[in-house]
Protein backbone atom coordinates (compact mmCIF):
# COMPACT_ATOMS: atom_id res chain seq x y z
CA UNK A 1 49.21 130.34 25.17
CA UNK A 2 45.71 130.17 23.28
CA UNK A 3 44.24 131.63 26.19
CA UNK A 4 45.89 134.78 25.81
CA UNK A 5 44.58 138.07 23.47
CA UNK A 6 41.42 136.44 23.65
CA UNK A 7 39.49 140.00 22.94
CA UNK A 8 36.63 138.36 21.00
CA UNK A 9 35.66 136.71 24.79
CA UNK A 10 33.30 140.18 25.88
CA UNK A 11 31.34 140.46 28.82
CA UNK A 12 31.83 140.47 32.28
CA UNK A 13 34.73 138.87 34.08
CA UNK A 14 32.72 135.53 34.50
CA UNK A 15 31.06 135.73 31.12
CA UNK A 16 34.84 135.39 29.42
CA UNK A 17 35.30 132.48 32.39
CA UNK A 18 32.86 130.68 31.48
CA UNK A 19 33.93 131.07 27.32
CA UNK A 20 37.49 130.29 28.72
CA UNK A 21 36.36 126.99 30.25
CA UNK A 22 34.37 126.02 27.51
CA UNK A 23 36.87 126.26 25.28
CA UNK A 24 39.04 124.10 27.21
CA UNK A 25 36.42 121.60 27.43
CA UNK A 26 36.11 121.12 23.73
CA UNK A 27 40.11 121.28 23.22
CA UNK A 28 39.89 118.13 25.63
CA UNK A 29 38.01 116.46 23.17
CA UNK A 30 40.85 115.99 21.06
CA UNK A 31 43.64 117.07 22.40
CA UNK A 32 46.27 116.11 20.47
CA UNK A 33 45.38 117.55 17.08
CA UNK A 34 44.39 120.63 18.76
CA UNK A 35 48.13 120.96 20.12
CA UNK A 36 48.83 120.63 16.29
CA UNK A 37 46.89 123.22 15.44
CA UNK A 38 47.65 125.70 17.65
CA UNK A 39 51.60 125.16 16.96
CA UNK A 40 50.42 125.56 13.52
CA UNK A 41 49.26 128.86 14.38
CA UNK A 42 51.78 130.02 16.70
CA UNK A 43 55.01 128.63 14.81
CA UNK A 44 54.43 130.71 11.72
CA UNK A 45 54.85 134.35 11.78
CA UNK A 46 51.81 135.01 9.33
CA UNK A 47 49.46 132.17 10.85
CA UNK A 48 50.23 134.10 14.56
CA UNK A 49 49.39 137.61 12.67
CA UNK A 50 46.27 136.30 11.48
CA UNK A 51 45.35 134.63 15.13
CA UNK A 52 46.17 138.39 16.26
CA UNK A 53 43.51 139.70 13.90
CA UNK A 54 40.59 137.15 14.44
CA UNK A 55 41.30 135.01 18.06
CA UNK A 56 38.11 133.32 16.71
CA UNK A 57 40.61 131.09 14.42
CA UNK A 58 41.98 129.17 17.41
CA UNK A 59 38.51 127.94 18.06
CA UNK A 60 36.63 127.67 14.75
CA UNK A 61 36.83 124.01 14.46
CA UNK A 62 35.11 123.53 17.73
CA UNK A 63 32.13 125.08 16.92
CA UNK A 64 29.23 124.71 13.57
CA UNK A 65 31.71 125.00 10.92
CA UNK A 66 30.67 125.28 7.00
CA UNK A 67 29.26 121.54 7.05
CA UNK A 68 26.69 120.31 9.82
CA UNK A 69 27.91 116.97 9.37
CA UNK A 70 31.80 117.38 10.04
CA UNK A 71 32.87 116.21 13.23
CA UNK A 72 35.50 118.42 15.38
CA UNK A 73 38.00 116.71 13.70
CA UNK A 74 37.12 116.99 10.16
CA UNK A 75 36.61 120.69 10.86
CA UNK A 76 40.42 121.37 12.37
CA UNK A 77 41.63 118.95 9.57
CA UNK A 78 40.09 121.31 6.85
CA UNK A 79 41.43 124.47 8.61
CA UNK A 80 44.53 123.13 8.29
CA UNK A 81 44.62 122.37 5.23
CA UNK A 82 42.92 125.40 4.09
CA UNK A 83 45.22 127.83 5.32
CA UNK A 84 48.42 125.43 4.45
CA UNK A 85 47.37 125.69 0.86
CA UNK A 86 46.88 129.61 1.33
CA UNK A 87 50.20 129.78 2.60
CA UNK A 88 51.66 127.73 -0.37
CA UNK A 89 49.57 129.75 -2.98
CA UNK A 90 49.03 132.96 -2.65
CA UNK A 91 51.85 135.59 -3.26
CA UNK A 92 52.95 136.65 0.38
CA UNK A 93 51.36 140.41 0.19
CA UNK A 94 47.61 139.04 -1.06
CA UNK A 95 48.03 136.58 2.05
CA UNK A 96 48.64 139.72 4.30
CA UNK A 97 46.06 141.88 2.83
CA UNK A 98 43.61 140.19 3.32
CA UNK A 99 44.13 137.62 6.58
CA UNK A 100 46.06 140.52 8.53
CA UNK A 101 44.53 143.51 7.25
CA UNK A 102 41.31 142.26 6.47
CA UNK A 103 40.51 142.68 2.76
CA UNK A 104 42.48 142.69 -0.46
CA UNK A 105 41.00 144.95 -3.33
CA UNK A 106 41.14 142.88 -6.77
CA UNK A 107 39.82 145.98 -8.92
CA UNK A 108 36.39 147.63 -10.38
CA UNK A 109 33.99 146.22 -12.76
CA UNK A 110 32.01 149.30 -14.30
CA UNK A 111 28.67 148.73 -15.17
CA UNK A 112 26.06 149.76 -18.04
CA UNK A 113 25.31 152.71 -16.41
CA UNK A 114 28.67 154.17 -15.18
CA UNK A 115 28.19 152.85 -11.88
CA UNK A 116 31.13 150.94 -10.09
CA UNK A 117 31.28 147.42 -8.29
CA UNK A 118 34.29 146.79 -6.45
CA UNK A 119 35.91 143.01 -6.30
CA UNK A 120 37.63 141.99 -2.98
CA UNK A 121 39.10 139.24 -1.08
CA UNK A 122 38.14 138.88 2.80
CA UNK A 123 38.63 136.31 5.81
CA UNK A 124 36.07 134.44 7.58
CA UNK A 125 33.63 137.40 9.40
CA UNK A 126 33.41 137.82 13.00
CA UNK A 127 32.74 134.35 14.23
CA UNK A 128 31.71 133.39 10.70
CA UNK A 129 30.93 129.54 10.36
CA UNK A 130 30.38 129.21 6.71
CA UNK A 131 34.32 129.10 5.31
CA UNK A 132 37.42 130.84 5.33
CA UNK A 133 37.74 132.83 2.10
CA UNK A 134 35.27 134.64 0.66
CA UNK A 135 34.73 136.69 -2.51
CA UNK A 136 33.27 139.84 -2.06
CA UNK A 137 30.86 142.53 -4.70
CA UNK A 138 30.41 145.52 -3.29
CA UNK A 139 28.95 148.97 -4.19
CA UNK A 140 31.28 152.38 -4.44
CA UNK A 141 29.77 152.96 -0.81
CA UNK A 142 30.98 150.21 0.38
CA UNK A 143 27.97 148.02 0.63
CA UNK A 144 28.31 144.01 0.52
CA UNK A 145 26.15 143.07 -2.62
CA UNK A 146 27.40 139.11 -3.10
CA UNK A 147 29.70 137.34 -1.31
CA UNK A 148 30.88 133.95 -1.79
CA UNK A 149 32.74 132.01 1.17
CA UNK A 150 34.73 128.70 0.45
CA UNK A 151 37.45 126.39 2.09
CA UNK A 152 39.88 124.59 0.26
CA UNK A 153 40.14 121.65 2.01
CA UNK A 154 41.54 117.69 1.23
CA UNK A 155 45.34 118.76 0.80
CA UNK A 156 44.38 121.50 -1.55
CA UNK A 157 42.59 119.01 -4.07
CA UNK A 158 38.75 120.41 -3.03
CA UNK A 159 37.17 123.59 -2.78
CA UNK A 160 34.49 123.76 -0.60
CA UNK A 161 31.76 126.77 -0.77
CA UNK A 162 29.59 127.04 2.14
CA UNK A 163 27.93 130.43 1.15
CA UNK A 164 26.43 132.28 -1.95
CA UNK A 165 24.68 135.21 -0.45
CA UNK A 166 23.14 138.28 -2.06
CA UNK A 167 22.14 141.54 -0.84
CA UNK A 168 19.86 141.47 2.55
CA UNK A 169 16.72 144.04 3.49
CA UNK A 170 13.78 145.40 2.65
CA UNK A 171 14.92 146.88 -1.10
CA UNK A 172 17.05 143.30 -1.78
CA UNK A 173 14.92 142.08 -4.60
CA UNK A 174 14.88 145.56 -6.26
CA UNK A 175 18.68 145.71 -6.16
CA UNK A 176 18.95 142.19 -7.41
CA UNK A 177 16.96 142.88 -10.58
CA UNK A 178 18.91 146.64 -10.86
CA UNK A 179 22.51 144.83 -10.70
CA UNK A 180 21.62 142.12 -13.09
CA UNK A 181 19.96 144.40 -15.44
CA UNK A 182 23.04 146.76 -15.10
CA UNK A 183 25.18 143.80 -15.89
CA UNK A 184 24.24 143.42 -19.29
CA UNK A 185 21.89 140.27 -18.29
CA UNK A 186 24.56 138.50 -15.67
CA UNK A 187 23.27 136.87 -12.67
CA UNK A 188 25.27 138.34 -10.03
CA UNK A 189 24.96 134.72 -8.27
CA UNK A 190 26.44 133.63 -11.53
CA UNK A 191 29.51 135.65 -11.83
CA UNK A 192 30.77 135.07 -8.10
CA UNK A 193 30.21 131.00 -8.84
CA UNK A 194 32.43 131.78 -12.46
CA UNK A 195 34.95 133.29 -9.79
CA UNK A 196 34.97 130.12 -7.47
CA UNK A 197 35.85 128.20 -10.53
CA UNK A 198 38.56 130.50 -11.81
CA UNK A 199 39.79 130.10 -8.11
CA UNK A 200 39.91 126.78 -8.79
CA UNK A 201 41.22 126.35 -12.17
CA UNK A 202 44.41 128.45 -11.13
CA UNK A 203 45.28 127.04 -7.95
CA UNK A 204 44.75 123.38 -9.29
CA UNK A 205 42.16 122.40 -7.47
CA UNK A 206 40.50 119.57 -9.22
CA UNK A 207 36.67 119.43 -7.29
CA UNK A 208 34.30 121.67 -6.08
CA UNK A 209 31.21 121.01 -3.46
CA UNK A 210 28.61 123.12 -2.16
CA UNK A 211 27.05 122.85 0.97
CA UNK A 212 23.05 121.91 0.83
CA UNK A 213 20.25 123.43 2.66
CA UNK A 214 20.17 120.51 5.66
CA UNK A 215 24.20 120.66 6.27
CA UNK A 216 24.26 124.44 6.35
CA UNK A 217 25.68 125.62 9.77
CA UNK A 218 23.12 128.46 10.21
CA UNK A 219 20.17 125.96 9.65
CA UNK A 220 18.51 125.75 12.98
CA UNK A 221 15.14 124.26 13.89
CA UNK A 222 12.56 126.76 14.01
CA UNK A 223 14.24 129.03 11.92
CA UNK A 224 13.40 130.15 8.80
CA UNK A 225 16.52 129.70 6.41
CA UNK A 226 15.62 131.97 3.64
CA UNK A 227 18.63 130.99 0.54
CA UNK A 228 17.57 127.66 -1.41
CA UNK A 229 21.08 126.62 -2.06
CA UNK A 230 20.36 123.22 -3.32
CA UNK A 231 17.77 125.09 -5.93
CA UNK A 232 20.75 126.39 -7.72
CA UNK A 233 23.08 123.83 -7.14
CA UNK A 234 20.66 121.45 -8.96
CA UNK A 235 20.57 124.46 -11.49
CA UNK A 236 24.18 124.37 -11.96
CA UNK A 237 23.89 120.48 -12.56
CA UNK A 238 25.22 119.28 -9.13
CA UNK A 239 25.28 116.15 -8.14
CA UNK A 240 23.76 115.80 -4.04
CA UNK A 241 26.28 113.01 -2.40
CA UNK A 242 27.02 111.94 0.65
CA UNK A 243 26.80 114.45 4.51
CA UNK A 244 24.85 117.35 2.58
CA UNK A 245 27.16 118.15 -0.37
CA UNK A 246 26.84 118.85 -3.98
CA UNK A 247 29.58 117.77 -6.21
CA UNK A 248 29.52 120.53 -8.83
CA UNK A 249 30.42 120.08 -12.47
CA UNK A 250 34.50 119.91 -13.94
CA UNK A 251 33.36 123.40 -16.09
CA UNK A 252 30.23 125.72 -15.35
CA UNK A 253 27.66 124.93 -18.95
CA UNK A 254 28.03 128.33 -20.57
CA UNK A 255 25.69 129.42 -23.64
CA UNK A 256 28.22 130.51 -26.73
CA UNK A 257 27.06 133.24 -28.95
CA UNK A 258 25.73 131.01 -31.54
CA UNK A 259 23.38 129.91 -29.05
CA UNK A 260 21.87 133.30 -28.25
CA UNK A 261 19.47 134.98 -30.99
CA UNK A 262 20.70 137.51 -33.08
CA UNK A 263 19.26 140.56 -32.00
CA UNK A 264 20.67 139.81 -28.27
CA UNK A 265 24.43 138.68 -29.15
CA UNK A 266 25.65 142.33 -28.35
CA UNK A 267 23.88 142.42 -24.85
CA UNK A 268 25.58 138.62 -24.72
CA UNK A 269 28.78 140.22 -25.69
CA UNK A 270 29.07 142.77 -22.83
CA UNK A 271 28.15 140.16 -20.34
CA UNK A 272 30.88 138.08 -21.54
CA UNK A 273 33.53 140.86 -21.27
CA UNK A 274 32.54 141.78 -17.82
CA UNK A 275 32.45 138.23 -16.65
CA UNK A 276 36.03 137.86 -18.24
CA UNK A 277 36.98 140.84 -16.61
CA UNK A 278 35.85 139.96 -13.23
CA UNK A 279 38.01 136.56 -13.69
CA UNK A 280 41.04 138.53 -14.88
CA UNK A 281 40.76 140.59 -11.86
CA UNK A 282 41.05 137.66 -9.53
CA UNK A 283 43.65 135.95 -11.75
CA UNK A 284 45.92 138.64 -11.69
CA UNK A 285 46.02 139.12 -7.93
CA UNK A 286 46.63 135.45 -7.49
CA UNK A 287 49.92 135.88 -9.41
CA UNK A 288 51.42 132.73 -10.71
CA UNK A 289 49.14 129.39 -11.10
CA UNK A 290 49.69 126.09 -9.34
CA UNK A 291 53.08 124.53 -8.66
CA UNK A 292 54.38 121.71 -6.67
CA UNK A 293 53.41 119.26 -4.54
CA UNK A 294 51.11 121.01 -1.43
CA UNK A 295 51.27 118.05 1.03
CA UNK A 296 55.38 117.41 0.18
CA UNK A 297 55.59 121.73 0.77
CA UNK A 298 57.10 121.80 4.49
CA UNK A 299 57.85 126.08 3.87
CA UNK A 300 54.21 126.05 4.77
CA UNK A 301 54.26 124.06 8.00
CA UNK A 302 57.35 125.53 9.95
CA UNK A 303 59.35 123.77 12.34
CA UNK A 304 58.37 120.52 13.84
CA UNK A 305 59.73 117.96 15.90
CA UNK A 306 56.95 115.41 14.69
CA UNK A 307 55.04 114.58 11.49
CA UNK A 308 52.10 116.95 10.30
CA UNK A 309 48.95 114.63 10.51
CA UNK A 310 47.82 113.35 7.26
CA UNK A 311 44.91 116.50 5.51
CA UNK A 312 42.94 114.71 3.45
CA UNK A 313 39.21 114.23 3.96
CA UNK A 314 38.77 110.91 1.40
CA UNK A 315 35.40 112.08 -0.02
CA UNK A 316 35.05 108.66 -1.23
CA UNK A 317 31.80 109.32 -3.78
CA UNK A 318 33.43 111.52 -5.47
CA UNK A 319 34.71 109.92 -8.67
């Protein structure tokens, strides 16, 4: 059955042979936990709408997945339990928007200047590697400014970002200056890490890595891999652990307004209220907070005849 609708297999006949033997290849290499998955996928109605959507999902753990260091296992084990928490947390429309349809608007933030940034939820890209939720900034035309692309992963206890990208080309710098200039002084980096951790905060989720520069999936030799992620991590007081991750801190160190000077409070101000807006925005769309016991939630799993296999990860350094 996960041969079928394959569409993202292009090329000639023998091309999508060859991808259709390959896959089976890999699927041999553990076999049993793939059969999980893919009854994961095909038992529930809004798993097989998002397979529908992106094919890609059937195979994502058996390629470079968010961590260089996970193993084909760990990978299908976080997919798992990413999308079981998903299915657990988010109200059912905000799950449809934006892993059947594609996006899910959260709102506007309006700059100094009049101009408009729009906030938005999307799934993994075509054949993305670097997570399975991302947070999107764009323009009024449309344009990707920031994204931000985690996994929750470890029964819903972890959030795991494996991408904090900015804008790309030639006039990048120049628009990175413009946007945090318009935003009263806020990094735009800044803001979509304050939405990972409002993410967090309201579905429960008590820790929060980042992937380093090494463990990044898109880090090849002899390519040039252009963001410093562990820079900012280190920034952001992270911790580097074990397999390439940063363990970032419980609460992001914010400045209060008796730290900033007087004559810059109202600039400080503004910033404030936007990033507060920005996390209302998010908030709101994620309806009510955390509830319940994820791993004990079978509504999420669908019929089985057998156990689900056990999610968790056991990051064991962190505390």
């Amino acid at each position: 059955m996960s041969l079928r609708g394959r569409h993202d297999w292009s090329g000639s006949f023998y091309e999508r042979c060859s991808a259709a033997v390959k896959y089976l290849g890999r699927c041999a290499s553990l076999p049993v936990l793939h059969r999980w998955y893919v009854d994961f996928i095909h038992d529930d109605p809004r798993m097989y709408a998002c397979r529908l959507r992106d094919p890609r999902l059937l195979e994502r753990h058996l390629h470079r997945f968010v961590n260089t260091h996970w193993s084909r296992r760990v990978r299908l084990l976080c997919l798992l339990s990413h999308y079981r928490f998903m299915l657990a947390r988010l109200p059912a429309p905000l799950f449809e928007a934006i892993y059947v349809n594609g996006e899910a608007s959260l709102g506007e933030l309006v700059m100094k200047d009049g101009r408009v940034l729009t906030l938005s939820l999307r799934p993994s890209i075509f054949k993305g590697c670097e997570g399975e939720l991302g947070l999107v900034l764009s323009n009024a035309e449309g344009r990707v400014l920031y994204r931000l692309v985690f996994t929750v992963i470890d029964d819903g206890s972890t959030l795991a970002i494996g991408c904090l990208q900015g804008p790309d080309g030639a006039d990048s710098r120049d628009m990175v200056r413009d946007l945090t200039r318009q935003m009263h002084g806020l990094r735009p980096k800044q803001l979509m890490l304050s939405l990972a951790y409002a993410f967090a905060k309201h579905g429960g989720i008590g820790h929060i890595l980042a992937v380093g520069n090494d463990a990044h999936p898109l880090r090849r030799r002899g390519r040039r891999f252009q963001a410093d992620y562990d820079a900012f991590w280190q920034e952001q007081k992270g911790v580097q652990g074990d397999d390439g991750w940063f363990l970032l801190p419980a609460t992001l160190d914010r400045k209060t307004e008796a730290d900033v000077p007087s004559h810059h409070r109202s600039a400080f101000r503004r910033r404030e209220a936007m990033r507060a807006e920005a996390d209302r925005l998010l908030t709101l769309a994620l309806g009510e907070g955390a509830s319940g016991n994820l791993a004990m939630d079978e509504r999420c799993v669908g019929p089985r005849s057998e156990p689900m296999p056990r999610l968790s990860l056991e990051v064991a350094w962190i505390p």
